[in-house]
Protein backbone atom coordinates (compact mmCIF):
# COMPACT_ATOMS: atom_id res chain seq x y z
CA UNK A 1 0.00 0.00 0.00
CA UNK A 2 1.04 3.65 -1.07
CA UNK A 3 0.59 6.22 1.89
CA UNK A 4 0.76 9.90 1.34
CA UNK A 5 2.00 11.68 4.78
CA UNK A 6 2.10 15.78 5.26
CA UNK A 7 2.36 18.05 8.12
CA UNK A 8 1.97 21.52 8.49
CA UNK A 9 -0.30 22.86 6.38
CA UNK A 10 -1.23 25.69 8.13
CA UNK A 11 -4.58 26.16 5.79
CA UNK A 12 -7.55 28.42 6.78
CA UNK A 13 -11.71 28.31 6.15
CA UNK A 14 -11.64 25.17 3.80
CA UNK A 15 -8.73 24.01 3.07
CA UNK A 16 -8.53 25.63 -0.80
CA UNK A 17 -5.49 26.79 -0.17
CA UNK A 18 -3.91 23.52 -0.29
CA UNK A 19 -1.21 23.45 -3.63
CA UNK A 20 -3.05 21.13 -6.34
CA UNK A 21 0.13 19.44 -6.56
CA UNK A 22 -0.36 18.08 -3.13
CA UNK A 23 -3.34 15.99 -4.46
CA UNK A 24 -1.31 15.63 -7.77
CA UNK A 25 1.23 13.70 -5.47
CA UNK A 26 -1.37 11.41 -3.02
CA UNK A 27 -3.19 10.22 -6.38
CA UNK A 28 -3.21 6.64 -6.25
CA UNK A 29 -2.58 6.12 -2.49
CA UNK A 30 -4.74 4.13 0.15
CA UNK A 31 -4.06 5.97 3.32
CA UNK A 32 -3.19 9.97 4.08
CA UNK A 33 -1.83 10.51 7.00
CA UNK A 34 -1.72 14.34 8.18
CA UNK A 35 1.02 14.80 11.43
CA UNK A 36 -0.64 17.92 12.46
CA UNK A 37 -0.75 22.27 12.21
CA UNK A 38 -3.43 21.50 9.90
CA UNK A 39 -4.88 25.35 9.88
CA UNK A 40 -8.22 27.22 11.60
CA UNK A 41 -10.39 23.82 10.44
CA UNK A 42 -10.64 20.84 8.90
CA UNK A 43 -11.30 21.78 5.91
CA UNK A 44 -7.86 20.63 4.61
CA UNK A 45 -8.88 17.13 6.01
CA UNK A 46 -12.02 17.24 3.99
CA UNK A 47 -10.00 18.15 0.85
CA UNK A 48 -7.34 15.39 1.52
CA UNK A 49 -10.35 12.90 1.66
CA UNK A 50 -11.44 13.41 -2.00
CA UNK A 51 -8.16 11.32 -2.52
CA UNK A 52 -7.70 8.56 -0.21
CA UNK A 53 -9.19 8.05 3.62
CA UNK A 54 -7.17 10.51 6.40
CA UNK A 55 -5.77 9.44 9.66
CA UNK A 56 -4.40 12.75 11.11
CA UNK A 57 -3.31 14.17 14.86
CA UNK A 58 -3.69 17.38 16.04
CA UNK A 59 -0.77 20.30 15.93
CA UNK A 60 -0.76 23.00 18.58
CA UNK A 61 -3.61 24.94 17.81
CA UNK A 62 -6.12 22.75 16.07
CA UNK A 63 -9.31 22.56 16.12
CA UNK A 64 -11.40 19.26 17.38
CA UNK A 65 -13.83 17.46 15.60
CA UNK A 66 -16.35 13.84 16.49
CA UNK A 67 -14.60 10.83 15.12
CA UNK A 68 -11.90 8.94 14.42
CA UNK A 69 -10.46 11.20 11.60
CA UNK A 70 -8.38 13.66 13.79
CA UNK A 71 -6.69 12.53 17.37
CA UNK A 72 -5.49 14.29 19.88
CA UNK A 73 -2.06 14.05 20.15
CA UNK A 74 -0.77 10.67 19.73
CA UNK A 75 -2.02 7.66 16.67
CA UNK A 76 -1.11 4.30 15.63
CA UNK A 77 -2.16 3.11 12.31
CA UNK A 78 -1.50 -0.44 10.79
CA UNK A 79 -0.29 -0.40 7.58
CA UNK A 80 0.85 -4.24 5.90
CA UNK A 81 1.65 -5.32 9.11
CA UNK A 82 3.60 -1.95 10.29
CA UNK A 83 2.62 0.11 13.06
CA UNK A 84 2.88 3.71 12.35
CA UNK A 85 2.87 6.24 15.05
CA UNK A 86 1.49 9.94 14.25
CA UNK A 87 2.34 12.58 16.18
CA UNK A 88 2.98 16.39 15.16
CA UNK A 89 5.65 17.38 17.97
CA UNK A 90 8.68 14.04 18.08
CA UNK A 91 9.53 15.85 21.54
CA UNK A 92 5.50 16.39 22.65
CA UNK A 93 4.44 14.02 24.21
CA UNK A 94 7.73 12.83 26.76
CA UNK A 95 9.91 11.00 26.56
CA UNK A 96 11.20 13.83 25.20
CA UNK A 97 12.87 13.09 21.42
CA UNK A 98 14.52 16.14 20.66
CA UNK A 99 14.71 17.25 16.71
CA UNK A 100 17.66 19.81 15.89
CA UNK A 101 18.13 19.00 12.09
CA UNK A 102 18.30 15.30 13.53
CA UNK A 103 16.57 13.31 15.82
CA UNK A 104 18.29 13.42 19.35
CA UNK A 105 17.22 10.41 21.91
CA UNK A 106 17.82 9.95 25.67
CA UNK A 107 19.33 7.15 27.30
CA UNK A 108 18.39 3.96 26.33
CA UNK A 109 16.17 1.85 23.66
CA UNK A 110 14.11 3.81 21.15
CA UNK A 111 11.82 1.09 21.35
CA UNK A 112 11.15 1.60 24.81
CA UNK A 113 11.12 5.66 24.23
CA UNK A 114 8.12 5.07 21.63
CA UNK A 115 6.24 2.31 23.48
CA UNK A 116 5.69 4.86 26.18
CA UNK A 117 4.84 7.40 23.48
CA UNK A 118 3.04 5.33 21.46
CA UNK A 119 0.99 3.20 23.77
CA UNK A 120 2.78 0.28 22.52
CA UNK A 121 5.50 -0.88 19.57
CA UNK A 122 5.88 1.09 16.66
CA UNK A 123 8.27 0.52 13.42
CA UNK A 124 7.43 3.54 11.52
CA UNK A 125 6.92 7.85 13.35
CA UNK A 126 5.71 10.05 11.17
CA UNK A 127 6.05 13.38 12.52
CA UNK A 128 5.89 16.96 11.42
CA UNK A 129 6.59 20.73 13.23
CA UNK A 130 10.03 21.40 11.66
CA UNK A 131 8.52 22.06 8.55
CA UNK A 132 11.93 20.42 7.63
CA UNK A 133 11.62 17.02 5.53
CA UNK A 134 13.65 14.33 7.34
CA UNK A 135 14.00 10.11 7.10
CA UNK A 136 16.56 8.22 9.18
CA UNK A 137 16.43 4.65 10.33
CA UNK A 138 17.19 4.39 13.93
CA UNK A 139 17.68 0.85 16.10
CA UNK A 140 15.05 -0.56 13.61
CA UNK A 141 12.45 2.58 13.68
CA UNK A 142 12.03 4.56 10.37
CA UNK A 143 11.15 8.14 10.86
CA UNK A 144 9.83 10.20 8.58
CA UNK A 145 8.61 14.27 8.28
CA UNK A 146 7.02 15.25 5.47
CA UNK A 147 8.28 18.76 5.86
CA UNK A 148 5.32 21.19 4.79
CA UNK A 149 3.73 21.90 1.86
CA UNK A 150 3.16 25.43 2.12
CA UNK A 151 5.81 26.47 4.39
CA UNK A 152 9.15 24.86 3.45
CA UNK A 153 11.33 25.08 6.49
CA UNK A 154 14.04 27.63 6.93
CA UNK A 155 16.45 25.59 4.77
CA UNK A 156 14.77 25.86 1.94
CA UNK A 157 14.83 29.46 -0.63
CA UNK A 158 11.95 31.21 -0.41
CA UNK A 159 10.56 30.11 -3.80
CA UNK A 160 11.25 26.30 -3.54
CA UNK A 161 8.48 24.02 -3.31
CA UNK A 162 6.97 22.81 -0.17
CA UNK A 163 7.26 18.83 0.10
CA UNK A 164 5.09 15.80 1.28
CA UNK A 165 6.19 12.02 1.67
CA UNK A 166 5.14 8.99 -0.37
CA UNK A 167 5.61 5.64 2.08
CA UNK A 168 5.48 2.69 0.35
CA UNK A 169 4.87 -0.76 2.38
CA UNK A 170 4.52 -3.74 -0.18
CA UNK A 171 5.42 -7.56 1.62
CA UNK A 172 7.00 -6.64 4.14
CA UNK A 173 9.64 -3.81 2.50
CA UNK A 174 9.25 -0.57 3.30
CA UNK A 175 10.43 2.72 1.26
CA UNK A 176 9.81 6.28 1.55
CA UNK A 177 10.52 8.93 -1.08
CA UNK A 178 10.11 12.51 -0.10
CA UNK A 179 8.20 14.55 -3.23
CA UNK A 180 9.25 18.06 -3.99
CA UNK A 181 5.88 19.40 -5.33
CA UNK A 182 6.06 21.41 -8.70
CA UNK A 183 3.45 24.30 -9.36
């Protein structure tokens, strides 16, 4: 299965701000998964959903809604026999995983660190806040940020392209390819 993941939106009223090339790049996938700073509403959720079913968490300020669509703070989702955790802030909830241009972990097993965040095992953390896109592998655990498509993170020139991820998970292999959208 294909899985689009973005974070940090930052879209107001509904969600029409959201580049075309965003949907351009989740066409074909099953799953989007949206790590948060979505905007003033949902209405970027609702857009995201004329592509593929969304599984998102909330940023900082976001809004609430009923369901199952948007959680609180914390997610897993099974993917082909991967669980992913969602989250918006990798230091938010403790342990605290720091993120300075790369990830940063306290004492001791990352499994153990994202059990406690988690709720329970995890082999893939998506994660967004840094607007900065990111992938490393660490002690088995593949994280992944999106960066933003909208804001591109202080790295980035002014006029580049924002970015989203593409996670692949197809019998048991996993890849991830980070998409630098085109107008």
């Amino acid at each position: 299965m294909r899985v689009g993941i973005v974070s940090d939106t930052h879209i107001g009223s509904e969600g029409r701000e959201l580049p075309d090339a965003v949907l351009r790049a989740f066409q074909g996938v099953g799953l989007i998964l949206h790590c948060g700073d979505l905007g003033v509403s949902t209405g970027v959720l609702d857009l995201l959903e004329t592509v593929a079913p969304v599984k998102a968490v909330r940023g900082y300020m976001d809004t609430r809604e009923a369901g199952d669509r948007l959680a609180d703070v914390t997610r897993v989702v099974q993917v082909g026999g991967f669980r992913i955790g969602v989250v918006h802030d990798v230091e938010w909830p403790g342990p605290r995983v720091r993120f300075r241009h790369r990830l940063e972990f306290p004492p001791g097993e990352v499994g153990d660190i994202l059990t406690r965040k988690f709720g329970g095992p995890v082999e893939i953390v998506a994660f967004g806040d840094t607007h900065e896109e990111y992938v490393a592998l660490y002690q088995g655990v593949l994280f992944v940020n999106p960066g933003s498509p909208t804001f591109p993170g202080l790295r980035h020139r002014r006029d580049e392209p924002g970015t989203v991820a593409l996670l692949d998970i197809e019998e048991g292999v996993v890849s991830v390819e980070i998409v630098k959208l085109r107008p």
